[in-house]
Protein backbone atom coordinates (compact mmCIF):
# COMPACT_ATOMS: atom_id res chain seq x y z
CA UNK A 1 -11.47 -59.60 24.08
CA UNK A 2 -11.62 -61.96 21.18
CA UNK A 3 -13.01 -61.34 17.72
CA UNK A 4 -16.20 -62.18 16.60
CA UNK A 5 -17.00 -65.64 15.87
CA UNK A 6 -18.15 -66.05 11.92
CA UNK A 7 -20.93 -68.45 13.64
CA UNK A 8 -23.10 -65.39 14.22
CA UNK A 9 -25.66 -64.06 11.50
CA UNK A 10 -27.57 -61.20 10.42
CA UNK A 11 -30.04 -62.72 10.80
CA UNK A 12 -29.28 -63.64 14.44
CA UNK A 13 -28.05 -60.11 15.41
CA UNK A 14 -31.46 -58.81 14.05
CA UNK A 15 -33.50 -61.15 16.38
CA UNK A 16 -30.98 -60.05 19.22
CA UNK A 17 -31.82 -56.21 18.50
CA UNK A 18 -35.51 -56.83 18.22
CA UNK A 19 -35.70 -58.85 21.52
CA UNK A 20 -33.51 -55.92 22.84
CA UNK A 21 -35.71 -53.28 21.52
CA UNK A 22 -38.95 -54.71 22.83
CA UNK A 23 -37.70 -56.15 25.75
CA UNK A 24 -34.32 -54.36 26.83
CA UNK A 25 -33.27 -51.62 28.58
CA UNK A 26 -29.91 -49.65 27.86
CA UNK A 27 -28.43 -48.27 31.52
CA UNK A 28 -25.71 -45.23 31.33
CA UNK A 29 -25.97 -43.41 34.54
CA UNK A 30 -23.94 -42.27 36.78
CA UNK A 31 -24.50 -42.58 40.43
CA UNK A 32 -22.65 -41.06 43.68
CA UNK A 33 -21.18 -42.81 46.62
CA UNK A 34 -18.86 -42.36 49.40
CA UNK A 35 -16.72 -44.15 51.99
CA UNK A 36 -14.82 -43.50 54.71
CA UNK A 37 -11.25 -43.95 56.14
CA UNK A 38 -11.90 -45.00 59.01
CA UNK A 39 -15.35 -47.71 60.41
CA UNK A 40 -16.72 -44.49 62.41
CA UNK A 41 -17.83 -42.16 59.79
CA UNK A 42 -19.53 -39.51 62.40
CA UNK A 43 -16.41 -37.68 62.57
CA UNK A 44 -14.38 -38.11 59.06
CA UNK A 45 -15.42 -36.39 55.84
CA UNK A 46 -16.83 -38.22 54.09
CA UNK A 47 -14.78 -38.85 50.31
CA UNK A 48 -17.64 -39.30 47.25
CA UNK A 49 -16.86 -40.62 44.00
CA UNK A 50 -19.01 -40.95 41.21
CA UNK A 51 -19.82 -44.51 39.59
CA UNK A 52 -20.35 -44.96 36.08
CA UNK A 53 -22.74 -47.73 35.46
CA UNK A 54 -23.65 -48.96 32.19
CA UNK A 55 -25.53 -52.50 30.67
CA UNK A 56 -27.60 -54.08 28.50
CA UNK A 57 -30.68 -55.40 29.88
CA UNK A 58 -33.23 -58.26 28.83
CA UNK A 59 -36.19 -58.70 31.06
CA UNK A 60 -38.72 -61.82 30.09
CA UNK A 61 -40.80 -64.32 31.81
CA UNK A 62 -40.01 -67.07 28.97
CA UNK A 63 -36.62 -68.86 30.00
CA UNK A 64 -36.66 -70.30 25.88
CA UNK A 65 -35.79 -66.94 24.97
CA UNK A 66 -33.22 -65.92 26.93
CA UNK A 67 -31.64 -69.61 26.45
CA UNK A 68 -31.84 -68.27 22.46
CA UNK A 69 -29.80 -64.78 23.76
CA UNK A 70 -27.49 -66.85 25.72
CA UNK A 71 -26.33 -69.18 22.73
CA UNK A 72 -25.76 -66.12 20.53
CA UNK A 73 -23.84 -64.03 23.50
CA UNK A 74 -22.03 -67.54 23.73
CA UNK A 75 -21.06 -67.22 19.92
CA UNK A 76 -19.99 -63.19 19.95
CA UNK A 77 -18.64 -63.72 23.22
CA UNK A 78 -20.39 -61.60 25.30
CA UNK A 79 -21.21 -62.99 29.54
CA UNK A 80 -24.09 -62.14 30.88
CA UNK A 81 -25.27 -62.80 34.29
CA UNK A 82 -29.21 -63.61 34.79
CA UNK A 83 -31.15 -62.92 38.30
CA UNK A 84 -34.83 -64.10 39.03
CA UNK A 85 -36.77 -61.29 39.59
CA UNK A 86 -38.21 -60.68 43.18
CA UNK A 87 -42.07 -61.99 43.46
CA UNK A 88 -43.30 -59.19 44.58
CA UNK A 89 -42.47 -54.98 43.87
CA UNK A 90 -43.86 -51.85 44.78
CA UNK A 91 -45.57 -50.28 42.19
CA UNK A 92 -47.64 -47.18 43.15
CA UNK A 93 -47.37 -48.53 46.74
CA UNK A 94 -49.16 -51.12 46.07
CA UNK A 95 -47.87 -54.99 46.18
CA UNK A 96 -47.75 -56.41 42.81
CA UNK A 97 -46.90 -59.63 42.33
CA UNK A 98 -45.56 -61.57 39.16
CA UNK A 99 -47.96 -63.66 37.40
CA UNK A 100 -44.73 -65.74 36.33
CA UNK A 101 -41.25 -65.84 37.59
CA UNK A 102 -39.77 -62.98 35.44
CA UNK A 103 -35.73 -62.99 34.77
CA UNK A 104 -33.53 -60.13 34.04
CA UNK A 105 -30.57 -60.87 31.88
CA UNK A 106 -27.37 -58.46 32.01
CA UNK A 107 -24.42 -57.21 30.19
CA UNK A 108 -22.43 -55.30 32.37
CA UNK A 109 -18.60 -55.63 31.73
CA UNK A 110 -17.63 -52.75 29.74
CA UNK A 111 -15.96 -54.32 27.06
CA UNK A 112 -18.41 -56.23 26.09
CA UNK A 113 -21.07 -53.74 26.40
CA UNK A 114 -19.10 -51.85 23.85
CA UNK A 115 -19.30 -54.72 21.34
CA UNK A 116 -22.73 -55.91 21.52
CA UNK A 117 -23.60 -52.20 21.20
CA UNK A 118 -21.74 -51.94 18.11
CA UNK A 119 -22.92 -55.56 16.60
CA UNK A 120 -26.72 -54.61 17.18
CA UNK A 121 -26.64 -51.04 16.11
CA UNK A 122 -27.43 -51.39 12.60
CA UNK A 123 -30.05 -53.37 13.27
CA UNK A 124 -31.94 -51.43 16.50
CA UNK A 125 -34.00 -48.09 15.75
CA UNK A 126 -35.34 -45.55 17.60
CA UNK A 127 -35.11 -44.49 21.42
CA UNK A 128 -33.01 -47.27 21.77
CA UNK A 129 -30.49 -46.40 19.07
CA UNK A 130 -30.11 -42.98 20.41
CA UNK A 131 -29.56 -44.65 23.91
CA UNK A 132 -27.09 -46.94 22.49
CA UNK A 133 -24.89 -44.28 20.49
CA UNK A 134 -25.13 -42.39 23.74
CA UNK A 135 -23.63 -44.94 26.03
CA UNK A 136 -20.88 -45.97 23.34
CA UNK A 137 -19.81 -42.33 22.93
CA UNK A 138 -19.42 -42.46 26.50
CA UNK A 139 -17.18 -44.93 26.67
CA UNK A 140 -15.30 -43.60 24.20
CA UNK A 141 -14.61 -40.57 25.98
CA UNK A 142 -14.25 -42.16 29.37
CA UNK A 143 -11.26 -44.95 28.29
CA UNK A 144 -10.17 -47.50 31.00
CA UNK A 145 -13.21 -46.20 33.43
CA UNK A 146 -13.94 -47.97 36.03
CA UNK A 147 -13.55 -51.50 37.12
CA UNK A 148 -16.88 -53.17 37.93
CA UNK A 149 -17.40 -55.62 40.17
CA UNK A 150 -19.04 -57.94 37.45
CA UNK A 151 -15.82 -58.18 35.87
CA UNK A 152 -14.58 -60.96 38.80
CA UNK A 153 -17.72 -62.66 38.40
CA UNK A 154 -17.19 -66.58 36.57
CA UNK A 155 -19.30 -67.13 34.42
CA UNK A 156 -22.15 -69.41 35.58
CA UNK A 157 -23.85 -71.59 33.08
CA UNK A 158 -27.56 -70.80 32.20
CA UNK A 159 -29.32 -73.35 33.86
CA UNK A 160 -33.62 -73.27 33.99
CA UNK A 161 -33.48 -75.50 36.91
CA UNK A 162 -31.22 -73.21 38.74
CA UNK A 163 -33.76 -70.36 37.66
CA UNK A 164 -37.03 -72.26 39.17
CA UNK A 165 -35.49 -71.74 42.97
């Protein structure tokens, strides 16, 4: 991982915090899975592992804004990957549907979780600064764990035309 390019201000890192305060999440959870030897898994035990999972999250409905997040993760460097949102979600189970197409933007790969935690901390408060310390002491104490799939991901350019399908 490279250093951090001098083309990145204060004042840029504070609008980055503040979008990810109001509009971020922070994920560190763990989660449990299993597989099997063998494609008939009636008969084998079954072998479970536990999955750290960590990110930083933007959800928006403006595209402008996470085009301003992607030039500044462009200048730390920091990929993120951005999905449309599904039209439609329970909620209560009810059907809700999206009044706009909503995007989620995501920092996965745990290196560079670790430094855009670290850039934005003096600049975030609150819940989310407790979250943050959280997840960065946990990768502290969990070195080299594991390998997520996002890290063989290319990066894909941010593209709002790409976004509309």
């Amino acid at each position: 991982m490279g250093t951090v390019s001098e083309q990145v201000t204060a004042y840029e890192l504070g609008w980055l915090a503040g979008i990810i305060e109001g509009e971020g999440s922070i994920a560190n959870y763990t989660t449990r899975g299993y597989y099997c030897k063998k494609k008939d898994c009636v008969n084998n035990p079954k072998i479970y592992f536990d999955t750290m999972l960590i990110g930083i999250i933007i959800v928006n409905t403006d595209m402008r804004i996470l085009e301003k997040v992607s030039t500044i993760f462009d200048k730390i460097p920091v990929y993120a990957y951005i999905n449309r949102k599904s039209a439609s979600v329970k909620q209560n189970a009810k059907s809700f549907k999206f009044s706009k197409p909503c995007y989620e933007m995501a920092v996965r790969r745990r290196d560079e979780v670790e430094v855009l935690g670290n850039l934005i901390l003096p600049y975030i408060f609150g819940d989310k600064k407790e979250r943050i310390v959280k997840l960065l002491q946990r990768l502290k104490d969990n070195p080299g764990k594991p390998a997520w799939r996002a890290e063989t991901k290319r990066k894909a350019p941010l593209n709002a035309e790409r976004m509309k399908r």
